[in-house]
PDB file of N, CA and C in Angstrom:
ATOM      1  N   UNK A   1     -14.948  47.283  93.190  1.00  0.00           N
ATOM      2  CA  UNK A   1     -16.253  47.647  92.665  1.00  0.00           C
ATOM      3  C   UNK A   1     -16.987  46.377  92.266  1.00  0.00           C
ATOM      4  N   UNK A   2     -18.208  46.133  92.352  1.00  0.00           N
ATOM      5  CA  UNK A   2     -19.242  45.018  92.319  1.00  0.00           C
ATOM      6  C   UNK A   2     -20.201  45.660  91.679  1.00  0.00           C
ATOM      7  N   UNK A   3     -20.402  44.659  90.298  1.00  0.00           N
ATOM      8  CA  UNK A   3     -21.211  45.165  89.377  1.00  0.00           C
ATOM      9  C   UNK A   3     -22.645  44.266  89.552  1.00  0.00           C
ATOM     10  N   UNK A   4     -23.888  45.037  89.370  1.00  0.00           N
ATOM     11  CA  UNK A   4     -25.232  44.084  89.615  1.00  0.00           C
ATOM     12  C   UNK A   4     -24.831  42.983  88.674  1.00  0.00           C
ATOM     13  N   UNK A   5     -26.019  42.379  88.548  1.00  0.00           N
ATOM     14  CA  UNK A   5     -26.315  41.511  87.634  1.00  0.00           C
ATOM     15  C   UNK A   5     -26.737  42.106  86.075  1.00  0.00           C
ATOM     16  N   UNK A   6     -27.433  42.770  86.406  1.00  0.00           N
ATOM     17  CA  UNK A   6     -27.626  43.835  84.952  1.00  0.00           C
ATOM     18  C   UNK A   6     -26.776  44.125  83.871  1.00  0.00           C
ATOM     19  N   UNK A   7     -25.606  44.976  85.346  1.00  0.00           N
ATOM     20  CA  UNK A   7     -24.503  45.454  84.586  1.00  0.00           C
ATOM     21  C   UNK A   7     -23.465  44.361  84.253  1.00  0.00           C
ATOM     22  N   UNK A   8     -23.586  43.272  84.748  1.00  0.00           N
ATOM     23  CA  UNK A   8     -22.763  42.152  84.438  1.00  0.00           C
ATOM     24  C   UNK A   8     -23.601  41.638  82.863  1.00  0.00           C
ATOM     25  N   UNK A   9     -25.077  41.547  82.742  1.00  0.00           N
ATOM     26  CA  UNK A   9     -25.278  41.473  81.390  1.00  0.00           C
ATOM     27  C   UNK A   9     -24.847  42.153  80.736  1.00  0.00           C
ATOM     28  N   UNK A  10     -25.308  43.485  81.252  1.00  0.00           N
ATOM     29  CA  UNK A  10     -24.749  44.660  79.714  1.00  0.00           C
ATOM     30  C   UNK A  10     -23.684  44.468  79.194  1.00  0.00           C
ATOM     31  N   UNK A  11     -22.222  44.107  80.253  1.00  0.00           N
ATOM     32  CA  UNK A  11     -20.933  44.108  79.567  1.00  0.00           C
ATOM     33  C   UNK A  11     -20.908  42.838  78.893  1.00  0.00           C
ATOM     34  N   UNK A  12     -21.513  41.558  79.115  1.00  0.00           N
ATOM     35  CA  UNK A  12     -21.406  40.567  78.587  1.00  0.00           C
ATOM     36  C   UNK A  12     -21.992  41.298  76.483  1.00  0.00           C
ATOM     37  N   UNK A  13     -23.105  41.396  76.695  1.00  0.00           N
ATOM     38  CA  UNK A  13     -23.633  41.995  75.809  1.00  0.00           C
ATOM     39  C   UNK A  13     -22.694  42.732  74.560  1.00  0.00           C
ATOM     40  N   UNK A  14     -22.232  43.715  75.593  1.00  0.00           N
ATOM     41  CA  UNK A  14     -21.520  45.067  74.966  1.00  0.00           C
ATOM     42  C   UNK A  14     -20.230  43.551  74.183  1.00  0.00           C
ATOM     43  N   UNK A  15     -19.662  43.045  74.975  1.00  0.00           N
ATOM     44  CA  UNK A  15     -18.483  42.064  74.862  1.00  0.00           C
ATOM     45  C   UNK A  15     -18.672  41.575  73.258  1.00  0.00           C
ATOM     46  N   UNK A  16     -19.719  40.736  73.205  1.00  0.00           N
ATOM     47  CA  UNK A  16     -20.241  39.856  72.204  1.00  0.00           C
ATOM     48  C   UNK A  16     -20.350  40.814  70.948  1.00  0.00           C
ATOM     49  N   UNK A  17     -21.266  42.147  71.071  1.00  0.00           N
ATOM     50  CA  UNK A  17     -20.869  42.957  69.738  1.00  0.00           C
ATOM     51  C   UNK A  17     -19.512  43.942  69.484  1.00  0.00           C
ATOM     52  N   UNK A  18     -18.547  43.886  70.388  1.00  0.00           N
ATOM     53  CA  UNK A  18     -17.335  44.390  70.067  1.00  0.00           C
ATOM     54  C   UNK A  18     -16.778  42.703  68.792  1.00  0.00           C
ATOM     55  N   UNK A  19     -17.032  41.948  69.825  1.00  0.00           N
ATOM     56  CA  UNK A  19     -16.249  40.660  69.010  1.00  0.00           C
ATOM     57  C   UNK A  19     -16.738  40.562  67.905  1.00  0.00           C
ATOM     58  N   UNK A  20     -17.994  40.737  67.458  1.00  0.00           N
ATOM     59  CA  UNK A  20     -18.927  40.850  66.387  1.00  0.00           C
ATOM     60  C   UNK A  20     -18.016  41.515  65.448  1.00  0.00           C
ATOM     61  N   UNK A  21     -17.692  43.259  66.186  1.00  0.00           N
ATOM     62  CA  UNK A  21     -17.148  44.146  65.188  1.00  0.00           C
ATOM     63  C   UNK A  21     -15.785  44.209  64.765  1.00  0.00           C
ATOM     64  N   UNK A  22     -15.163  43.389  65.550  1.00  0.00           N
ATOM     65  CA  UNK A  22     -13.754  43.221  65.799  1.00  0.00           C
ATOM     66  C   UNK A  22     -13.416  42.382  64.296  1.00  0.00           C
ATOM     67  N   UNK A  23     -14.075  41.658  63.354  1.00  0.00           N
ATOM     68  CA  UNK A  23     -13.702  41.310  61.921  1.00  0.00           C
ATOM     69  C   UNK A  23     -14.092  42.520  60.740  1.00  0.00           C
ATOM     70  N   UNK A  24     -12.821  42.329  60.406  1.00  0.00           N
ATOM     71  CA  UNK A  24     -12.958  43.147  59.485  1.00  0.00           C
ATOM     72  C   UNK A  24     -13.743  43.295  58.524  1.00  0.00           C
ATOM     73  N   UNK A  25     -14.273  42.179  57.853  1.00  0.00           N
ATOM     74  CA  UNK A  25     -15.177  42.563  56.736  1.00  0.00           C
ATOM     75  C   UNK A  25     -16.493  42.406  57.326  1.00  0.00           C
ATOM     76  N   UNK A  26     -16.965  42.322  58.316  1.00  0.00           N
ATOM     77  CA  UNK A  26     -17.987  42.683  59.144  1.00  0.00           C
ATOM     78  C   UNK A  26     -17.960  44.434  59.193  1.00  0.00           C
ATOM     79  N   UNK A  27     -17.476  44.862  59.917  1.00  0.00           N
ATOM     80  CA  UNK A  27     -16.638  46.083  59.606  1.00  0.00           C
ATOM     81  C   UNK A  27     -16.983  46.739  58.779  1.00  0.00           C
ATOM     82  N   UNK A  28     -16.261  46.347  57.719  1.00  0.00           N
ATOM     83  CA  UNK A  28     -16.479  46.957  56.276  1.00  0.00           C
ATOM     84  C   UNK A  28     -18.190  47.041  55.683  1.00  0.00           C
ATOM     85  N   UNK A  29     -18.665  45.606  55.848  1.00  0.00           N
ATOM     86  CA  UNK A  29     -20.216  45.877  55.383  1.00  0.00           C
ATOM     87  C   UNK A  29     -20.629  46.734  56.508  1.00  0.00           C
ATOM     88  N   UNK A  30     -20.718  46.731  58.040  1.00  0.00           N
ATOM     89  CA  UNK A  30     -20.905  47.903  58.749  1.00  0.00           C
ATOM     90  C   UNK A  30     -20.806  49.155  58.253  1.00  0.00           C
ATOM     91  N   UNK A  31     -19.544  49.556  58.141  1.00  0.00           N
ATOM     92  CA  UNK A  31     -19.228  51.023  56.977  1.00  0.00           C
ATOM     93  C   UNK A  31     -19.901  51.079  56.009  1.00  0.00           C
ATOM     94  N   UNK A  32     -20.237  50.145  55.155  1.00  0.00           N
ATOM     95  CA  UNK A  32     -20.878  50.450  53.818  1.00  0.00           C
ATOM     96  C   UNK A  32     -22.729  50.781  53.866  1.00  0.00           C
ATOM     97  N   UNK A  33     -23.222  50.126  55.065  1.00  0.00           N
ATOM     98  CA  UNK A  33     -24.574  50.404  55.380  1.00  0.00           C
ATOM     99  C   UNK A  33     -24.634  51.365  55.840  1.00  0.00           C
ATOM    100  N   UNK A  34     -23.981  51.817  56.344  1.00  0.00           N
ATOM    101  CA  UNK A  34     -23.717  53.652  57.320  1.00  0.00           C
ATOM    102  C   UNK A  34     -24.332  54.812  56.034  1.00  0.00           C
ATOM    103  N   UNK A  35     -24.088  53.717  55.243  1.00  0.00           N
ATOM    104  CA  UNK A  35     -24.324  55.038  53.775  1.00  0.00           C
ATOM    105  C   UNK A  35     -25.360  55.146  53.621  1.00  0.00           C
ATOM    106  N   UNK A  36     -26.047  53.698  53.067  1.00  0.00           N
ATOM    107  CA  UNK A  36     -27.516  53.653  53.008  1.00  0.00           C
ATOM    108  C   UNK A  36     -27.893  52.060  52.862  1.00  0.00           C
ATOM    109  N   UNK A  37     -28.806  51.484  52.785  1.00  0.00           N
ATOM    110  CA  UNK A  37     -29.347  50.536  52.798  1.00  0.00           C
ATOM    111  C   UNK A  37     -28.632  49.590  51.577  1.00  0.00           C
ATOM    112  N   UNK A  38     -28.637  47.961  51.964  1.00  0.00           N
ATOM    113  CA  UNK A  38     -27.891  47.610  50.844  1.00  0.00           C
ATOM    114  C   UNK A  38     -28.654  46.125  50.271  1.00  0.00           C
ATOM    115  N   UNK A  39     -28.343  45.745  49.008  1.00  0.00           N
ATOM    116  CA  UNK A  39     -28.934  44.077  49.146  1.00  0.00           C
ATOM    117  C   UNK A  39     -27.352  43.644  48.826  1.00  0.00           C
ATOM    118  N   UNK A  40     -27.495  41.830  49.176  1.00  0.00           N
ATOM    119  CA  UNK A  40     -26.279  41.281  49.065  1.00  0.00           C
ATOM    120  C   UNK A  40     -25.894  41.610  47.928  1.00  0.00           C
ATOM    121  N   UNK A  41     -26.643  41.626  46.623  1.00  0.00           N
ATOM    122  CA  UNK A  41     -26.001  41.848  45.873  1.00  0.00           C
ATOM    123  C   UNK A  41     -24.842  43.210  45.580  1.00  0.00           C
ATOM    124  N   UNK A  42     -25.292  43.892  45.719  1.00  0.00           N
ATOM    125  CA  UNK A  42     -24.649  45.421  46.094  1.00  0.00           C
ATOM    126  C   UNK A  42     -23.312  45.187  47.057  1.00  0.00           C
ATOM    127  N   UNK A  43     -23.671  44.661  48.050  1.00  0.00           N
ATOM    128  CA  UNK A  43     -22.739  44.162  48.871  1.00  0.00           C
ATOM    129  C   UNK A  43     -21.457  43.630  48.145  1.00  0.00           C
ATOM    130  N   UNK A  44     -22.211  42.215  47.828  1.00  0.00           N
ATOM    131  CA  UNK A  44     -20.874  41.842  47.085  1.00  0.00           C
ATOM    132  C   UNK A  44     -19.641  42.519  45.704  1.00  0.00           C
ATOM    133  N   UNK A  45     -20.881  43.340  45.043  1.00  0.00           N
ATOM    134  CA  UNK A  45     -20.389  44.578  44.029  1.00  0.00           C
ATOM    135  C   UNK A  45     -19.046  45.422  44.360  1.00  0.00           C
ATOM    136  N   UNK A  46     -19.863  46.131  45.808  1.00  0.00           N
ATOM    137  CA  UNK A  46     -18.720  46.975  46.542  1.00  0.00           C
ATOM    138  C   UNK A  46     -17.526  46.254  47.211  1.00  0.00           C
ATOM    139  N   UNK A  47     -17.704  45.027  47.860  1.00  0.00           N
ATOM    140  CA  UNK A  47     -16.700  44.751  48.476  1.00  0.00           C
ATOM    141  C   UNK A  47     -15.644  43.958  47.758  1.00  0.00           C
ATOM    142  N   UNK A  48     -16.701  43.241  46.777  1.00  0.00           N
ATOM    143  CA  UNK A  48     -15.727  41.806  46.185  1.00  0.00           C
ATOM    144  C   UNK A  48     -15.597  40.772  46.989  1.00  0.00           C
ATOM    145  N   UNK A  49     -16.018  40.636  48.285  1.00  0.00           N
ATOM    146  CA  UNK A  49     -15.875  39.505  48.547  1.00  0.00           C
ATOM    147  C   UNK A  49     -17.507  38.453  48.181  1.00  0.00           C
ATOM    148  N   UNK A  50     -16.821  37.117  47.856  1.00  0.00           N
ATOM    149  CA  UNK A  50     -17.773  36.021  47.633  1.00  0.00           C
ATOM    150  C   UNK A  50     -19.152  36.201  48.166  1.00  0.00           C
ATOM    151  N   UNK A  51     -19.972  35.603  47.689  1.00  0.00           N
ATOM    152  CA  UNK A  51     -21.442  35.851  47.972  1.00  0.00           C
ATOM    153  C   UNK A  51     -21.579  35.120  49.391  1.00  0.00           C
ATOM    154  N   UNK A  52     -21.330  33.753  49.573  1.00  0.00           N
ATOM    155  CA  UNK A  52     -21.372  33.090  50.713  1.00  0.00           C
ATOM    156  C   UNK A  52     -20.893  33.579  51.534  1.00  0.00           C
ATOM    157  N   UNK A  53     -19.541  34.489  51.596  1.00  0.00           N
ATOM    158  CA  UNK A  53     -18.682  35.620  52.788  1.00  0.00           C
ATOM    159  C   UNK A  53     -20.179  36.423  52.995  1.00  0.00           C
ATOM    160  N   UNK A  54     -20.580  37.605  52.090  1.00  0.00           N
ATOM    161  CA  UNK A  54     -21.282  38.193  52.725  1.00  0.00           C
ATOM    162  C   UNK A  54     -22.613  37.732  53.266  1.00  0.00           C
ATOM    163  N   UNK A  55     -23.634  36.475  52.972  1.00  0.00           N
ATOM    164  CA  UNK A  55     -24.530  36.322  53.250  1.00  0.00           C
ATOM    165  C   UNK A  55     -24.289  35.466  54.895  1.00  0.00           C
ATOM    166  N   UNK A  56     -22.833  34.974  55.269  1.00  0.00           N
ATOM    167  CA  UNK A  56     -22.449  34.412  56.479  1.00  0.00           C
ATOM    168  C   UNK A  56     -22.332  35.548  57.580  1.00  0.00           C
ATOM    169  N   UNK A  57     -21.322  36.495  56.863  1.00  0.00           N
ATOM    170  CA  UNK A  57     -21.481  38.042  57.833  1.00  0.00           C
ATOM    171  C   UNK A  57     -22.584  38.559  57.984  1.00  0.00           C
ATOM    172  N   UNK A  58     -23.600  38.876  56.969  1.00  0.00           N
ATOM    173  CA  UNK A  58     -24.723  39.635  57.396  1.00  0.00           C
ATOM    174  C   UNK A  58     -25.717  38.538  58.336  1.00  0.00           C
ATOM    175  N   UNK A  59     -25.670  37.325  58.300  1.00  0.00           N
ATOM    176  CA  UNK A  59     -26.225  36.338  58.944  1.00  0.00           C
ATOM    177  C   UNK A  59     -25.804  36.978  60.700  1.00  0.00           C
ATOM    178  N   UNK A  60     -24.410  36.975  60.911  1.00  0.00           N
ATOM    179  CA  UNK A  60     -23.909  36.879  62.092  1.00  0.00           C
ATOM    180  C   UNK A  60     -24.701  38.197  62.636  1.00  0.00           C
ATOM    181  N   UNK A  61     -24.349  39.617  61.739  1.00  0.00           N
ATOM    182  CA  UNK A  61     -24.504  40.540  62.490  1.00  0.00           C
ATOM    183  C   UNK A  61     -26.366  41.090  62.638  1.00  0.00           C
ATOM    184  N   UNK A  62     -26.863  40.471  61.693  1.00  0.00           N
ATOM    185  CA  UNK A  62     -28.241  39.904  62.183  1.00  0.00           C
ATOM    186  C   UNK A  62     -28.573  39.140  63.789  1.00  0.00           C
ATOM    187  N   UNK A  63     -28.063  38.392  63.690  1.00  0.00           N
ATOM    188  CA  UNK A  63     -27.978  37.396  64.883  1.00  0.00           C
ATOM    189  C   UNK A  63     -27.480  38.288  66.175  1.00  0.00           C
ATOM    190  N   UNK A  64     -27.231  39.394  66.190  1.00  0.00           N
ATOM    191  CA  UNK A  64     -26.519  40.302  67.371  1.00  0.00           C
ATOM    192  C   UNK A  64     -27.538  41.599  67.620  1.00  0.00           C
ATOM    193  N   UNK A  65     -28.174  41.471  66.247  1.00  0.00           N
ATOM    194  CA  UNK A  65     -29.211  42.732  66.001  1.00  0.00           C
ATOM    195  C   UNK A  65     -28.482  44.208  65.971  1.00  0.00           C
ATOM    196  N   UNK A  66     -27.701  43.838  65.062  1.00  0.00           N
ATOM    197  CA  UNK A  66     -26.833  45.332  64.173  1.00  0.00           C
ATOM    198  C   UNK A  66     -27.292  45.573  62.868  1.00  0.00           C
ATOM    199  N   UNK A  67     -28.095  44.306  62.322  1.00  0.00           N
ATOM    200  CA  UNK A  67     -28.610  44.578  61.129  1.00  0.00           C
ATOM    201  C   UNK A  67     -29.872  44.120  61.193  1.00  0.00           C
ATOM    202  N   UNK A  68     -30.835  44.785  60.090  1.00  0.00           N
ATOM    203  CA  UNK A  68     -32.373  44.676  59.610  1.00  0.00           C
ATOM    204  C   UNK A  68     -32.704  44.405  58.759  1.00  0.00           C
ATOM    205  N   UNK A  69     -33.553  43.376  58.276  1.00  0.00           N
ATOM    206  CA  UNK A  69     -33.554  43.359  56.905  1.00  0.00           C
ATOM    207  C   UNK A  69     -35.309  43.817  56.713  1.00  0.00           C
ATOM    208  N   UNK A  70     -35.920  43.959  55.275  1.00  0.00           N
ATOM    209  CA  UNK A  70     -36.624  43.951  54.743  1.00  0.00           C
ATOM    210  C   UNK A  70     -36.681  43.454  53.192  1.00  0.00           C
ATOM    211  N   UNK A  71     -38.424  43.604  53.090  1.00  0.00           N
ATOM    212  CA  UNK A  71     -37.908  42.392  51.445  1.00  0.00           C
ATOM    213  C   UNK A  71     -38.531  43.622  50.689  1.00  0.00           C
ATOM    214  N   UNK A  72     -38.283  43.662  49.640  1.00  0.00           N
ATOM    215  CA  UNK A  72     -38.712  44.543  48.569  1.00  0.00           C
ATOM    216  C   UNK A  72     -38.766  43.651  47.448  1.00  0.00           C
ATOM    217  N   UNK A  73     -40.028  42.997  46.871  1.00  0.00           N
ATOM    218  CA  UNK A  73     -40.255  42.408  46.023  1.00  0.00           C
ATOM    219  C   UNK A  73     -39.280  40.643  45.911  1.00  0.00           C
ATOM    220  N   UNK A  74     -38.198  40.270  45.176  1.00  0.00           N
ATOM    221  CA  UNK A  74     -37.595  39.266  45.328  1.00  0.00           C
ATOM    222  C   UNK A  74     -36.097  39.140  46.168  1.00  0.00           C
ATOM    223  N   UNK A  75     -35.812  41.038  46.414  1.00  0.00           N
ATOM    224  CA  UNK A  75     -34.633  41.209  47.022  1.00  0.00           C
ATOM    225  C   UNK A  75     -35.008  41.728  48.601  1.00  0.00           C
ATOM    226  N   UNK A  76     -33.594  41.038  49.892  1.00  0.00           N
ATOM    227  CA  UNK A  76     -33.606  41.153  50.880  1.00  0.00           C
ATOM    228  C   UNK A  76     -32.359  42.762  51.225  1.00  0.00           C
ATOM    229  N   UNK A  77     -33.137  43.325  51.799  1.00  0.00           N
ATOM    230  CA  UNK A  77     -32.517  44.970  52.051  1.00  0.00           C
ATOM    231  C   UNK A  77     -32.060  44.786  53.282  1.00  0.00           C
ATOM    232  N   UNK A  78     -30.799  44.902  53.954  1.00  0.00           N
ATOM    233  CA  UNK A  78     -29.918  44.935  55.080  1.00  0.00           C
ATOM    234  C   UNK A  78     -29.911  47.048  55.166  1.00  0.00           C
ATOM    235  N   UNK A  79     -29.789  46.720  56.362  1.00  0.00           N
ATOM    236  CA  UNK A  79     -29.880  47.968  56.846  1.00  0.00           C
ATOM    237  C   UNK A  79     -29.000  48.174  58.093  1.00  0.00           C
ATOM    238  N   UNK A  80     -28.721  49.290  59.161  1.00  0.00           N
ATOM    239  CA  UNK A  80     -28.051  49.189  60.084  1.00  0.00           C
ATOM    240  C   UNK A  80     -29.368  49.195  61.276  1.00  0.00           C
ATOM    241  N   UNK A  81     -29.221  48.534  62.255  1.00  0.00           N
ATOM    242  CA  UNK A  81     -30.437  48.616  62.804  1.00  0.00           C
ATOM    243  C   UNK A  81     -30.714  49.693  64.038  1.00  0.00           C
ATOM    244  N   UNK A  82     -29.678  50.751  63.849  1.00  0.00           N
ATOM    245  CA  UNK A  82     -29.915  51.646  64.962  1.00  0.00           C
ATOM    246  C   UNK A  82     -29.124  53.088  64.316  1.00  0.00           C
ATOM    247  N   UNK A  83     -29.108  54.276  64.381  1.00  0.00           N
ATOM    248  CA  UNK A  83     -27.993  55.081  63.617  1.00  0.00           C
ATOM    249  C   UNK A  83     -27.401  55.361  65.184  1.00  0.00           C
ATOM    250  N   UNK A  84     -27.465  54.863  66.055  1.00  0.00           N
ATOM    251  CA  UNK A  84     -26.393  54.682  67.123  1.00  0.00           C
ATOM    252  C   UNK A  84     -25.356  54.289  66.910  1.00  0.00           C
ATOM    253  N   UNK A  85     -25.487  53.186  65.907  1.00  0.00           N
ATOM    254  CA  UNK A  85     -24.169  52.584  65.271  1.00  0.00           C
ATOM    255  C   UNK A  85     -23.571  53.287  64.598  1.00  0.00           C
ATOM    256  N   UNK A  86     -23.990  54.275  63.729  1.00  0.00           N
ATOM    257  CA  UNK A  86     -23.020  55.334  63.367  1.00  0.00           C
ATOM    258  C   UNK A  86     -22.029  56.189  64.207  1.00  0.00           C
ATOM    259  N   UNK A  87     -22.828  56.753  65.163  1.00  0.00           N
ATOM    260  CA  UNK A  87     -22.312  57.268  66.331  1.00  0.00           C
ATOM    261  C   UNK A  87     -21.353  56.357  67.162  1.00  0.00           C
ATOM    262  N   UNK A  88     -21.328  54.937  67.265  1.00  0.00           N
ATOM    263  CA  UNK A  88     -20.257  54.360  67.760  1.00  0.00           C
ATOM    264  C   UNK A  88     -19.205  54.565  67.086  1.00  0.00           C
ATOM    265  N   UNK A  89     -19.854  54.065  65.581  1.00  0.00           N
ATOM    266  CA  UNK A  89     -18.183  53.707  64.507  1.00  0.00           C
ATOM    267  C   UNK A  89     -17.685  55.473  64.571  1.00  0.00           C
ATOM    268  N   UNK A  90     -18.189  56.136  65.001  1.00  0.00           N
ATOM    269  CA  UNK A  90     -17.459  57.920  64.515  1.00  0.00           C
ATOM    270  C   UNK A  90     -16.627  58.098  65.426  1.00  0.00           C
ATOM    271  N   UNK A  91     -17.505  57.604  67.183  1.00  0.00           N
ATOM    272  CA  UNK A  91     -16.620  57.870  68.202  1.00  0.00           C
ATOM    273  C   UNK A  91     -15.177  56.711  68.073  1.00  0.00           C
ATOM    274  N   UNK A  92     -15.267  55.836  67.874  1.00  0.00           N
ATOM    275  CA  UNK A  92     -14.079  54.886  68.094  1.00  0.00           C
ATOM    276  C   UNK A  92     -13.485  55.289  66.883  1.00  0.00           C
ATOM    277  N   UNK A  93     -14.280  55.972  65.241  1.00  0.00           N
ATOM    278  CA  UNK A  93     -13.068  56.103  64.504  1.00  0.00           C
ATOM    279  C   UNK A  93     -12.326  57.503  65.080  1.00  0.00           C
ATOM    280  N   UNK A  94     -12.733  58.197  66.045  1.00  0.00           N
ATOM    281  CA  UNK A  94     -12.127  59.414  66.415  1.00  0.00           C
ATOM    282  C   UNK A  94     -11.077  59.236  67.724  1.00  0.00           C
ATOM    283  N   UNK A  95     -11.079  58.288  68.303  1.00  0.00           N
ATOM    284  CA  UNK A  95     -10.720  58.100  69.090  1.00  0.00           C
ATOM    285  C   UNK A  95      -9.105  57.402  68.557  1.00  0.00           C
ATOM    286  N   UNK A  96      -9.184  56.564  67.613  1.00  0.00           N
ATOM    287  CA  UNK A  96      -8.673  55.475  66.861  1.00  0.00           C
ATOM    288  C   UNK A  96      -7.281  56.717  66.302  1.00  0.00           C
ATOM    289  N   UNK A  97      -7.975  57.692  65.412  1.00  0.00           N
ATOM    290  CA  UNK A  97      -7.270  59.032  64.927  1.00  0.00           C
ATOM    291  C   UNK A  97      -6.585  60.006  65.753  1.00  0.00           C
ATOM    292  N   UNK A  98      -6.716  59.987  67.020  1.00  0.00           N
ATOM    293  CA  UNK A  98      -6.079  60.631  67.679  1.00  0.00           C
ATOM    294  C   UNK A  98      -4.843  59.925  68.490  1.00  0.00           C
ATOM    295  N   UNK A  99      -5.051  58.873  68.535  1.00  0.00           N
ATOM    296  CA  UNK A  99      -4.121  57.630  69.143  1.00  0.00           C
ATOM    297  C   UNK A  99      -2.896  57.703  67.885  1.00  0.00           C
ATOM    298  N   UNK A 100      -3.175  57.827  66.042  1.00  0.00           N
ATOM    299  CA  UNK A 100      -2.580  57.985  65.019  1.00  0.00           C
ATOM    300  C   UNK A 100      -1.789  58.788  65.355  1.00  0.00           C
ATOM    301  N   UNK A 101      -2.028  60.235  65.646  1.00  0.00           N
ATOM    302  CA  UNK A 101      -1.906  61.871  65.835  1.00  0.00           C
ATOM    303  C   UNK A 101      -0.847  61.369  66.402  1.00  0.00           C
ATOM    304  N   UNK A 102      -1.039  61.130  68.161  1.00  0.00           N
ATOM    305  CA  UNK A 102      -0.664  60.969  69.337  1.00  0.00           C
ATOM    306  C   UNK A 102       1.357  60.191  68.495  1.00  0.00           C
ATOM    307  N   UNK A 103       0.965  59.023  68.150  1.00  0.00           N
ATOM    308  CA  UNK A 103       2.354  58.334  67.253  1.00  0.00           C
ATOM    309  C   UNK A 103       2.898  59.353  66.424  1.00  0.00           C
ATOM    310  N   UNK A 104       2.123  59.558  65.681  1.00  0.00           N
ATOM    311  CA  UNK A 104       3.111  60.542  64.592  1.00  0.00           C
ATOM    312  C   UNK A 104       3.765  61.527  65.658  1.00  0.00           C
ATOM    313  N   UNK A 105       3.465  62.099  66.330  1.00  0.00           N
ATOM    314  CA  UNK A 105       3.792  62.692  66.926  1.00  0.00           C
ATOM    315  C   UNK A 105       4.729  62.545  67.731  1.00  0.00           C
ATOM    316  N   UNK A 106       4.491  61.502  68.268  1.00  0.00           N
ATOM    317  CA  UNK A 106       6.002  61.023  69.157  1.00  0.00           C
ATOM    318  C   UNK A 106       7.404  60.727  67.907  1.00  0.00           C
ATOM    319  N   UNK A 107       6.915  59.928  66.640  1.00  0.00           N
ATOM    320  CA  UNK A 107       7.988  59.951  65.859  1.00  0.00           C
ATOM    321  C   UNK A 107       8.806  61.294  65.428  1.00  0.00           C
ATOM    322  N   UNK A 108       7.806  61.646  65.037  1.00  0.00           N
ATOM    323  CA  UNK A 108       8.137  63.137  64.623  1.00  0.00           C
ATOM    324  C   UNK A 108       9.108  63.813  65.638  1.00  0.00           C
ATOM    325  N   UNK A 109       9.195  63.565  66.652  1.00  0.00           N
ATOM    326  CA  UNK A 109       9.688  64.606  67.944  1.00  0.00           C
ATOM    327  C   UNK A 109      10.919  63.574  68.154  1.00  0.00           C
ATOM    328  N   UNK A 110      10.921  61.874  67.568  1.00  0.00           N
ATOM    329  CA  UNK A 110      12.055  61.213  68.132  1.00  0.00           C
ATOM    330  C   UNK A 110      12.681  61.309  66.804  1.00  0.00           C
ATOM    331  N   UNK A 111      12.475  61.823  65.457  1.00  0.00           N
ATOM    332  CA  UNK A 111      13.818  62.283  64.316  1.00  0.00           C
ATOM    333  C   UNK A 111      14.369  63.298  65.001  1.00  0.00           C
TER     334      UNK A 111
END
């Protein structure tokens, strides 16, 4: 199979925000915007990690265009920039859970 050029971008594309999502506390602020809109500060509240961690992550996933910001007076509001992204993280966390299932299951059947 011979993919255009297009589709050779798209996967390049698709590539770069798996790797994006592939850190965990990327991840995690991912999950936590799923909720609702956040500023670093909040960020750092919920997660605990260092201020410079989150303002480097939200930098990156800015830079990929997974996140949005807006200013509200002296604070910067991160957002998710598509609720597609919800719909990814649901399908791969469902997918992820059944692969779980799938193990327990084999253990279960090899006691």
């Amino acid at each position: 199979m011979e993919f255009s050029e297009t589709e050779m971008e798209l996967l390049e594309l698709q590539a770069d925000i798996l790797k994006m999502l592939a850190n965990p506390k990327r991840l995690a602020i991912v999950h936590i915007l799923r909720e609702q809109e956040r500023t670093v500060g909040e960020l750092i509240k919920i997660t605990g990690y260092p201020a410079a961690n989150i303002s480097q992550h939200l930098s990156l996933l800015k830079s990929k265009g997974l996140v949005v910001t807006r200013r509200e007076g002296t604070y910067i509001i991160y957002a998710l920039s598509s609720p597609k992204l919800d719909q990814a993280c649901d399908i791969m966390r469902e997918v992820l859970m059944e692969q779980l299932e799938h193990k327990r299951n084999l253990m279960a059947k090899a006691l």
